[in-house]
N, C-alpha and C. Protein backbone atom coordinates (compact mmCIF):
# COMPACT_ATOMS: atom_id res chain seq x y z
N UNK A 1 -226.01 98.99 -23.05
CA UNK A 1 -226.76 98.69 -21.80
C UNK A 1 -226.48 99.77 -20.76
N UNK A 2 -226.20 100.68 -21.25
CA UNK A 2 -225.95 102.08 -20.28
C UNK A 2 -227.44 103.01 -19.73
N UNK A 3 -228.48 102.92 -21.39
CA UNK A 3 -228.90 103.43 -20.72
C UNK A 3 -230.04 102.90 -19.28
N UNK A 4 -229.88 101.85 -19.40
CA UNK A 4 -230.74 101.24 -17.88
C UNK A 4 -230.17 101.85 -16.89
N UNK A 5 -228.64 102.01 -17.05
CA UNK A 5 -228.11 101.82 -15.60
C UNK A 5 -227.97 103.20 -15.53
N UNK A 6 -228.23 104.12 -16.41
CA UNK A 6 -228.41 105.82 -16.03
C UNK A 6 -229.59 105.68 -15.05
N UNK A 7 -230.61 104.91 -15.11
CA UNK A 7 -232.18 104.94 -14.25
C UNK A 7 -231.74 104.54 -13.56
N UNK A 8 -231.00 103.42 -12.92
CA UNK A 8 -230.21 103.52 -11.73
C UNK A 8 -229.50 104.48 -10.80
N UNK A 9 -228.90 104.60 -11.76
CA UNK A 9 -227.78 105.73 -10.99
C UNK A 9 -228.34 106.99 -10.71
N UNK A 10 -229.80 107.42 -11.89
CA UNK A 10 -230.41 108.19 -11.30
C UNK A 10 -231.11 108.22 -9.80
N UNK A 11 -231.49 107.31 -9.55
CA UNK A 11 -232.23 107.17 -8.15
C UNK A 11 -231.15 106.84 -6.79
N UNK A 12 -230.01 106.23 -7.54
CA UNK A 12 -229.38 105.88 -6.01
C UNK A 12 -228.43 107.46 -5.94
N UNK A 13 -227.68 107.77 -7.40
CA UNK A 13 -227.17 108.98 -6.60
C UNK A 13 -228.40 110.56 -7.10
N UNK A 14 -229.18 110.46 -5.85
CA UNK A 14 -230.30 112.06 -5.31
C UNK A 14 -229.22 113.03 -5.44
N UNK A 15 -229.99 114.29 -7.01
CA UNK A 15 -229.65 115.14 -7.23
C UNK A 15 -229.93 116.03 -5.95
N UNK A 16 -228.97 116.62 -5.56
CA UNK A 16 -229.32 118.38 -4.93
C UNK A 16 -230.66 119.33 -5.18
């Protein structure tokens, strides 16, 4: 169940 929370973590932590 990781990869959901990569789409998370993508949006809350904004790449540079």
């Amino acid at each position: 169940e990781y990869e959901e929370n990569m789409d998370l973590n993508a949006v809350m932590v904004p790449k540079p």
